[in-house]
C-alpha atoms as a PDB file:
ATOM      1  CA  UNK A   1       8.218  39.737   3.344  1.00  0.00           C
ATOM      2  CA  UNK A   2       6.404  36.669   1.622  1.00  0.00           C
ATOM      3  CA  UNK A   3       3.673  37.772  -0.652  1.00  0.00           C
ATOM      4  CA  UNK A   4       0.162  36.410   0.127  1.00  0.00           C
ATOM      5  CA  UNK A   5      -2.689  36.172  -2.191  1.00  0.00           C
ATOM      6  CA  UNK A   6      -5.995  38.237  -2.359  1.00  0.00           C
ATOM      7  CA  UNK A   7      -7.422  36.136   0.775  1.00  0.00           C
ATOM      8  CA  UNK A   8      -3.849  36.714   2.760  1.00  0.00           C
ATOM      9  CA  UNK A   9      -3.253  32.901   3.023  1.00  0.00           C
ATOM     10  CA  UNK A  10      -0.455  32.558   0.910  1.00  0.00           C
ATOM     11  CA  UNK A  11       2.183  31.511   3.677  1.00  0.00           C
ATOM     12  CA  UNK A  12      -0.406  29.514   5.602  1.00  0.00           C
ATOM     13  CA  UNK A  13      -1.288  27.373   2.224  1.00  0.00           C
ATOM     14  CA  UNK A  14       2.599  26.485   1.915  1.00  0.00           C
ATOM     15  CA  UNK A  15       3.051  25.713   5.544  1.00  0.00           C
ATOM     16  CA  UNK A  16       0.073  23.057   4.973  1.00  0.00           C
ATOM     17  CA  UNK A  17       1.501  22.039   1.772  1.00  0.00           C
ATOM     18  CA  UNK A  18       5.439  21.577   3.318  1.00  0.00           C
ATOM     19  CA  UNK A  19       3.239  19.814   6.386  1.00  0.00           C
ATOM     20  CA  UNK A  20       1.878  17.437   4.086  1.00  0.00           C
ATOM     21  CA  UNK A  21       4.890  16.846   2.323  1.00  0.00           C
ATOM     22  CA  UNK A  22       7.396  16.112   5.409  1.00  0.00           C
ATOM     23  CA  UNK A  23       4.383  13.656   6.654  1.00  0.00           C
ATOM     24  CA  UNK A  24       4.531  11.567   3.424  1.00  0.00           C
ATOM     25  CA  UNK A  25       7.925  11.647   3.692  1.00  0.00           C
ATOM     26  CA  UNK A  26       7.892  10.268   7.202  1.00  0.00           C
ATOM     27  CA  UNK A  27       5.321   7.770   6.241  1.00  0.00           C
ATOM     28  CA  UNK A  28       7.215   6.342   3.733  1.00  0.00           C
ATOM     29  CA  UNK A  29      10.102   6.234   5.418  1.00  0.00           C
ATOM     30  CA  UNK A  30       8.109   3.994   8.648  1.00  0.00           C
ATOM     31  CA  UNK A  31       6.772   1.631   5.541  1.00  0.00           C
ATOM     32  CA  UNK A  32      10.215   1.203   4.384  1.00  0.00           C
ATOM     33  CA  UNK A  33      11.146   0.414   7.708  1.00  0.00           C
ATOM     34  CA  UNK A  34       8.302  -1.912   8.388  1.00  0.00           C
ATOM     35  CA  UNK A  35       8.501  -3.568   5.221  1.00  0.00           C
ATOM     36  CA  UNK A  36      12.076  -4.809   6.132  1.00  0.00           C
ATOM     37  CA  UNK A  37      11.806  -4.688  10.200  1.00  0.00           C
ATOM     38  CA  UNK A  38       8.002  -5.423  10.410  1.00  0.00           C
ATOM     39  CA  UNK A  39       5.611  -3.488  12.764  1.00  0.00           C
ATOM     40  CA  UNK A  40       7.851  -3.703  15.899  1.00  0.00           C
ATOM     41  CA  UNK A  41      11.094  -2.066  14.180  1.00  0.00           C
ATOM     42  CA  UNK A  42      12.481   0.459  16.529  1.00  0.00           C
ATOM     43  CA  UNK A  43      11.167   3.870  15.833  1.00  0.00           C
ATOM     44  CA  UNK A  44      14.899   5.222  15.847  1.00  0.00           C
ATOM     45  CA  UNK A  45      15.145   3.116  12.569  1.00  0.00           C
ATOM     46  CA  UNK A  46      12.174   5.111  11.140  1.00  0.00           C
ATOM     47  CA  UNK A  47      13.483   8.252  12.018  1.00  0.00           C
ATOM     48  CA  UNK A  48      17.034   7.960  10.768  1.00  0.00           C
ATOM     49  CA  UNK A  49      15.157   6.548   7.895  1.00  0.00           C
ATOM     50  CA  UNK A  50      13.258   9.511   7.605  1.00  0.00           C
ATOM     51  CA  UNK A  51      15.956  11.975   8.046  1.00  0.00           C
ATOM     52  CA  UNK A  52      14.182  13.358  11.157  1.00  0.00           C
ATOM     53  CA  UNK A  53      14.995  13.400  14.724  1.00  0.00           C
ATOM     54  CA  UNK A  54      12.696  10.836  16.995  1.00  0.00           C
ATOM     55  CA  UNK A  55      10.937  13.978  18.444  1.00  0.00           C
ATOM     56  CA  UNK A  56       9.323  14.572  15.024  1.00  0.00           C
ATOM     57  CA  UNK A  57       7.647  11.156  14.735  1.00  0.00           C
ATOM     58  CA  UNK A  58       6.008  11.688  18.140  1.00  0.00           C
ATOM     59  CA  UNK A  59       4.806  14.925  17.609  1.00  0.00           C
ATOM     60  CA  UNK A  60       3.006  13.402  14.834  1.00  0.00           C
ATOM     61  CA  UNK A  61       2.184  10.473  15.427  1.00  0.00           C
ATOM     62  CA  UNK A  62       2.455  10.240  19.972  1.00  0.00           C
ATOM     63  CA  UNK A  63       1.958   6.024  19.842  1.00  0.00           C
ATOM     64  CA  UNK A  64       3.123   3.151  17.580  1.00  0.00           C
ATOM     65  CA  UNK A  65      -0.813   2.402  16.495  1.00  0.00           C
ATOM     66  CA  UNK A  66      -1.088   5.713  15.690  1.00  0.00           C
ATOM     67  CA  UNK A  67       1.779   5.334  13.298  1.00  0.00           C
ATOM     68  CA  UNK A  68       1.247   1.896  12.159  1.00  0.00           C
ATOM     69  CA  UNK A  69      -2.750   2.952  10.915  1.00  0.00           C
ATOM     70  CA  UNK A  70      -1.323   5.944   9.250  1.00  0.00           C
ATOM     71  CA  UNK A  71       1.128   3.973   6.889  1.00  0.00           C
ATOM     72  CA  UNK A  72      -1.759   1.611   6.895  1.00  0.00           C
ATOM     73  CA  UNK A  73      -3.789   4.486   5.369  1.00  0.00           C
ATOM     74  CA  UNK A  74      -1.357   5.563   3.595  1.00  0.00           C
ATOM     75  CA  UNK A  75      -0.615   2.906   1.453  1.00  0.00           C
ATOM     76  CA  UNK A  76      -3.992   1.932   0.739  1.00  0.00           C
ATOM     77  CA  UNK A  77      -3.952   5.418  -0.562  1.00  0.00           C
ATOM     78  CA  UNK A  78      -0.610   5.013  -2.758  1.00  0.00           C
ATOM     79  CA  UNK A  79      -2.127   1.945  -3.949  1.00  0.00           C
ATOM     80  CA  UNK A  80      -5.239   3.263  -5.368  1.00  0.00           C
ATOM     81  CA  UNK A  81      -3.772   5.891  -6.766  1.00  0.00           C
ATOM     82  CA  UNK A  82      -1.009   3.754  -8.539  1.00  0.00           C
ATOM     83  CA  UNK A  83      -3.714   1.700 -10.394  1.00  0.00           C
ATOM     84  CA  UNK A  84      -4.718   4.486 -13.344  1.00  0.00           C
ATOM     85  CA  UNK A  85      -1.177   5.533 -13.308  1.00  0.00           C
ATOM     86  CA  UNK A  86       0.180   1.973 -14.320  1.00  0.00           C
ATOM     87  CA  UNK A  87      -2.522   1.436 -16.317  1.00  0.00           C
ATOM     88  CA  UNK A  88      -2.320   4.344 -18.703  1.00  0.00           C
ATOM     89  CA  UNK A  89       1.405   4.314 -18.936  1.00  0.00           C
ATOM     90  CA  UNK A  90       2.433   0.620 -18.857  1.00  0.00           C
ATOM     91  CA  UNK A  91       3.288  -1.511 -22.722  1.00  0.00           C
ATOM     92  CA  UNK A  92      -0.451  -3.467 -21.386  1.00  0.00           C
ATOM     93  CA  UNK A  93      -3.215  -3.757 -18.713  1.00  0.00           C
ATOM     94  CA  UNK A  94      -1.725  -7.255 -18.041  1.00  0.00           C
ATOM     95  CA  UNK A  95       1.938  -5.641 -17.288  1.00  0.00           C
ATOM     96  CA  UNK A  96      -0.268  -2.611 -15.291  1.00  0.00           C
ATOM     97  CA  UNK A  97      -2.252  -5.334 -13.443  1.00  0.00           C
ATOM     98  CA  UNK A  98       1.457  -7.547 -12.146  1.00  0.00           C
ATOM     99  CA  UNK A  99       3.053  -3.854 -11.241  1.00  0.00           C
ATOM    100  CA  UNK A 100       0.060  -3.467  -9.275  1.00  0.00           C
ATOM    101  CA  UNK A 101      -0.284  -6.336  -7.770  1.00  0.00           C
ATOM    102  CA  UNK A 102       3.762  -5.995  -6.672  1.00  0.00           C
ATOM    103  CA  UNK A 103       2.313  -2.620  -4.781  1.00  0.00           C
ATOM    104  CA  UNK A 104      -0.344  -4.647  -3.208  1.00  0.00           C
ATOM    105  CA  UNK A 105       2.102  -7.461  -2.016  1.00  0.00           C
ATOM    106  CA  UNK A 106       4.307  -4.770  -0.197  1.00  0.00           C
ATOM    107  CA  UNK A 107       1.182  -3.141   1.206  1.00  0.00           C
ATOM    108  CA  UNK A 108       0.401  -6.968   2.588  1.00  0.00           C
ATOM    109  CA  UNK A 109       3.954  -7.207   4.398  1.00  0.00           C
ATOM    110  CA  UNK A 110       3.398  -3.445   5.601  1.00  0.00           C
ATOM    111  CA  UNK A 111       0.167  -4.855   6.628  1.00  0.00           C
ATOM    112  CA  UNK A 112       1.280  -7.586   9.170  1.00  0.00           C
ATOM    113  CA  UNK A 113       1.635  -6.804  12.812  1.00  0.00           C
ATOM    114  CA  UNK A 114      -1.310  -4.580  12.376  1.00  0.00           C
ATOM    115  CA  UNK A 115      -3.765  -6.378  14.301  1.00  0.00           C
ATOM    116  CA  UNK A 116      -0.770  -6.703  16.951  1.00  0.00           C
ATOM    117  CA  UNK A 117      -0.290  -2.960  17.022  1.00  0.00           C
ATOM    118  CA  UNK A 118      -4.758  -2.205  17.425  1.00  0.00           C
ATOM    119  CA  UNK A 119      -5.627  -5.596  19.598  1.00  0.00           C
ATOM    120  CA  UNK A 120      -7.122  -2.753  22.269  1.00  0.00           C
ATOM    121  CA  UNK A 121      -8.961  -1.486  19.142  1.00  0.00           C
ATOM    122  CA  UNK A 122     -11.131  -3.879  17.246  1.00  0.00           C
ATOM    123  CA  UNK A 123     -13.647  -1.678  15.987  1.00  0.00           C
ATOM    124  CA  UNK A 124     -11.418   0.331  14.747  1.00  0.00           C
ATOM    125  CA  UNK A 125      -9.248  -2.473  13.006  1.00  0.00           C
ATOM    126  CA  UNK A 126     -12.783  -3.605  11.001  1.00  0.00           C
ATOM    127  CA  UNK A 127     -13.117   0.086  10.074  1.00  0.00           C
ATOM    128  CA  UNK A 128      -9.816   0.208   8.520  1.00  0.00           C
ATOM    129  CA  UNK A 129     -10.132  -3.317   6.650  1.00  0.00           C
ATOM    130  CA  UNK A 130     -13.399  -1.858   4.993  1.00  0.00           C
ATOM    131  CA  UNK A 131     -11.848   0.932   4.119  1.00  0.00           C
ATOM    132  CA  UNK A 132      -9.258  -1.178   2.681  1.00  0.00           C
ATOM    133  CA  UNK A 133     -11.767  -2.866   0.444  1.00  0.00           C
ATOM    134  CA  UNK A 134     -13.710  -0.081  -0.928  1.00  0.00           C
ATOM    135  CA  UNK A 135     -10.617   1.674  -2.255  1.00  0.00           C
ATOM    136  CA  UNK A 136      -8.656  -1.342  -3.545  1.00  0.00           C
ATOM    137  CA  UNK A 137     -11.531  -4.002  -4.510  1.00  0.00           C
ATOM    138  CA  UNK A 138     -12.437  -1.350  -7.510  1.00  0.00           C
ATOM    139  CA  UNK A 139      -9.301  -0.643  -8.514  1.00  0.00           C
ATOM    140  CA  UNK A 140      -8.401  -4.707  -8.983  1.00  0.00           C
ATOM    141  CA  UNK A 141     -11.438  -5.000 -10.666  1.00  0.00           C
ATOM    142  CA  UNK A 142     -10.546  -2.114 -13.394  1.00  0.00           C
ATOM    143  CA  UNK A 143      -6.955  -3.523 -13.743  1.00  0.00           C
ATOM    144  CA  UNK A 144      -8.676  -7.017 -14.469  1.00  0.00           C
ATOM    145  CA  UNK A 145     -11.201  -5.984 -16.338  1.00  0.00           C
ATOM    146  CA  UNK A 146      -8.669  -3.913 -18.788  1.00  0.00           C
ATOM    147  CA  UNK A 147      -6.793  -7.222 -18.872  1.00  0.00           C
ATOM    148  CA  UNK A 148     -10.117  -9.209 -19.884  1.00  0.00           C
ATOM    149  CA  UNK A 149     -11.257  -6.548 -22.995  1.00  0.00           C
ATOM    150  CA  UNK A 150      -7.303  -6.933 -24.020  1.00  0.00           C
ATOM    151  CA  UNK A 151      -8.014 -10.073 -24.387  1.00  0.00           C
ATOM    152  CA  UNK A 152      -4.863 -11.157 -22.017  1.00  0.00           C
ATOM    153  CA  UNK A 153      -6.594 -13.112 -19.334  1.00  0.00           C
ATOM    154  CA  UNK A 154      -9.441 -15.478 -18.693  1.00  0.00           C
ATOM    155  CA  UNK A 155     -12.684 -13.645 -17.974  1.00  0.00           C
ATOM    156  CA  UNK A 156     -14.646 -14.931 -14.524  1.00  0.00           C
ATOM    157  CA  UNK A 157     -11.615 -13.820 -11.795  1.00  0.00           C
ATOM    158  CA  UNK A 158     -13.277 -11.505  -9.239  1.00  0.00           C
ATOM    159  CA  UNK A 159     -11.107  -8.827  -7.854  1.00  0.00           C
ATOM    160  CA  UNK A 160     -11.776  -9.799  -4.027  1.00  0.00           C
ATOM    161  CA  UNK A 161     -10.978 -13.130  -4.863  1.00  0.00           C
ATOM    162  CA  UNK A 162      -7.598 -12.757  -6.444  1.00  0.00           C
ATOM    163  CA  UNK A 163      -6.735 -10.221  -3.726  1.00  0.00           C
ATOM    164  CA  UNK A 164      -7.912 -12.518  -1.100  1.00  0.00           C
ATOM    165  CA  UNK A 165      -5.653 -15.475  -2.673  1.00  0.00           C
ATOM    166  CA  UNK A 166      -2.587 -13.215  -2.582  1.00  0.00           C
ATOM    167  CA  UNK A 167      -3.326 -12.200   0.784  1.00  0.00           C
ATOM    168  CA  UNK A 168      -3.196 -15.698   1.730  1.00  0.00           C
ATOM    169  CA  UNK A 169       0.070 -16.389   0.398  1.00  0.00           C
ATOM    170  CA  UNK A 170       1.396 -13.552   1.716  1.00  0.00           C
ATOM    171  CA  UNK A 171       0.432 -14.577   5.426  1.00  0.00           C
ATOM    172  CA  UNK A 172       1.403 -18.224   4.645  1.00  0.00           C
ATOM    173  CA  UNK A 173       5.259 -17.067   4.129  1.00  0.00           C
ATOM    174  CA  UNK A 174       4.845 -14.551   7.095  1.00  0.00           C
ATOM    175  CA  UNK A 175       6.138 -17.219   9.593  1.00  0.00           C
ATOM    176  CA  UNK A 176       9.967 -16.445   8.406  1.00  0.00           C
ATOM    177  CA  UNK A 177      11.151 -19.391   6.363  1.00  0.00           C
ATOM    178  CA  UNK A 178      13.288 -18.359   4.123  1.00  0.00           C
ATOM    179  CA  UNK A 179      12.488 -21.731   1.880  1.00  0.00           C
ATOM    180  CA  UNK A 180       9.154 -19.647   1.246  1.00  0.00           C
ATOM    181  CA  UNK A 181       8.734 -17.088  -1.131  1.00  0.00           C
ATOM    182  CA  UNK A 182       5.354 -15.623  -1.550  1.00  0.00           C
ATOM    183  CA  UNK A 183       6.216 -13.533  -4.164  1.00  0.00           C
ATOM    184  CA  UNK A 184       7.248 -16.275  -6.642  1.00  0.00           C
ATOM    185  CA  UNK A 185       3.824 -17.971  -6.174  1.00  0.00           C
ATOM    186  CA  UNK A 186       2.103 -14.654  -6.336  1.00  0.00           C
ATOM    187  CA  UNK A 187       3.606 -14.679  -9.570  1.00  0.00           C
ATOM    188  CA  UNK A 188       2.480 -17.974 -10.476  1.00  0.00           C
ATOM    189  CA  UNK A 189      -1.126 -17.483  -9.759  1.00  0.00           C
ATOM    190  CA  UNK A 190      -0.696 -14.571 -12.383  1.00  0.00           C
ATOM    191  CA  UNK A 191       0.274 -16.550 -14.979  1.00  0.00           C
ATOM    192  CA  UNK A 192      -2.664 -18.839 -14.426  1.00  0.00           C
ATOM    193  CA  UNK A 193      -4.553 -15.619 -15.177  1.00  0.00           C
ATOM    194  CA  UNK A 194      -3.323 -15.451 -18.900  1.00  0.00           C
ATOM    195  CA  UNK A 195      -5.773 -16.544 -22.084  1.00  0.00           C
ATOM    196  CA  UNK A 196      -3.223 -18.782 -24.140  1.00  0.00           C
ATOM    197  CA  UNK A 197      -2.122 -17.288 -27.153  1.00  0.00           C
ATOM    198  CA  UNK A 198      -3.095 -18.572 -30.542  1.00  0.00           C
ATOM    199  CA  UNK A 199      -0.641 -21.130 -31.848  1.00  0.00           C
END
C-alpha cells in the first residue's frame, strides 16, 4: 500500500508530478517534430516521437492549436529558464548569450506556422506574443548586459532589438531555400556584437 504523508496526498502529488512529466515529454517530442516537419507535421510523427500512442496526444491536447500554443508556451518557458543556467555555468556571458540565442533561433522555427494554426484566434495569438516578450525581452537584456560589464560587447544593443533582428532572419530563410541559412547570419550579427580586443 503506498505510504501518504500527514495530509494523505502522497499518491495524488506523484500522479501530478508523473502528469507533468509525461506532458513535457510529449511537448518536446511535438517541438522536435515541428522543428524538422514544421507546424503541419502529422501528429503520428509526434507521437511515435513521443513514445506514446496518438490517443494520448488527444486526450491532452483534443486540436492541433491546442498543441501548437502549448509547445509555444512551452518553449518560451525552456527558454527563460535556460538564460541563468547558461549564464552561471558557461567559460563567459558572451558564450552564455550565443547558446542562448541558439535556443531562441529553434524557438523561432518552432514558432512558424503559428499564426496558421490560431488564424480563428487573433486575440489570443497577441496574448501569446506578449507573453512572449515579457519572459524573453528580460532575459536578453541580462545575457547582454553580463556581456557589456565583461567588457565583451559594445554597450547600446537593446534586447528587443537584437531579438527582433534575429527574428527577421529567421522568417527571411523560412521560404525553404536551401542557399539560405539563417543561422550563419545569426551568427554574424553576433560577432558584430563583440568590443575588439586590445592589440
Amino acid at each position: 500500500m503506498p505510504t501518504t504523508g500527514g495530509s494523505g496526498e502522497g499518491p495524488t502529488r506523484s500522479k501530478r508530478a508523473d502528469a507533468r512529466r509525461n506532458q513535457r515529454k510529449l511537448l518536446d517530442a511535438a517541438a522536435a517534430v515541428f522543428v524538422t516537419s514544421g507546424v503541419d507535421a502529422p501528429i503520428r510523427e509526434i507521437a511515435a516521437e513521443a513514445g506514446v500512442g496518438m490517443g494520448t496526444i488527444y486526450r491532452h491536447f483534443p486540436t492541433r492549436a491546442d498543441l501548437v500554443v502549448a509547445v509555444y508556451r512551452h518553449q518560451v518557458e525552456a527558454c527563460a529558464e535556460a538564460g541563468p543556467t547558461l549564464l552561471a555555468g558557461a567559460d563567459s556571458p558572451f558564450s552564455a548569450l550565443r547558446q542562448w540565442v541558439d535556443l531562441f533561433v529553434d524557438f523561432l522555427v518552432t514558432k512558424h506556422g503559428l499564426a496558421d494554426a490560431m488564424r480563428s484566434d487573433g486575440g489570443g495569438f497577441e496574448a501569446l506574443h506578449a507573453y512572449f516578450l515579457d519572459r524573453l525581452v528580460p532575459v536578453c537584456e541580462r545575457l547582454l548586459d553580463a556581456a557589456v560589464d565583461a567588457g565583451e560587447t559594445e554597450p547600446g544593443t537593446h534586447a528587443y532589438e537584437l531579438m527582433r533582428g534575429i527574428g527577421n532572419l529567421c522568417v527571411v530563410g523560412h521560404d525553404g531555400d536551401p542557399r539560405y541559412d539563417p543561422r550563419r547570419l545569426v551568427e554574424l550579427l553576433l560577432q558584430g556584437l563583440r568590443r575588439p580586443r586590445p592589440s
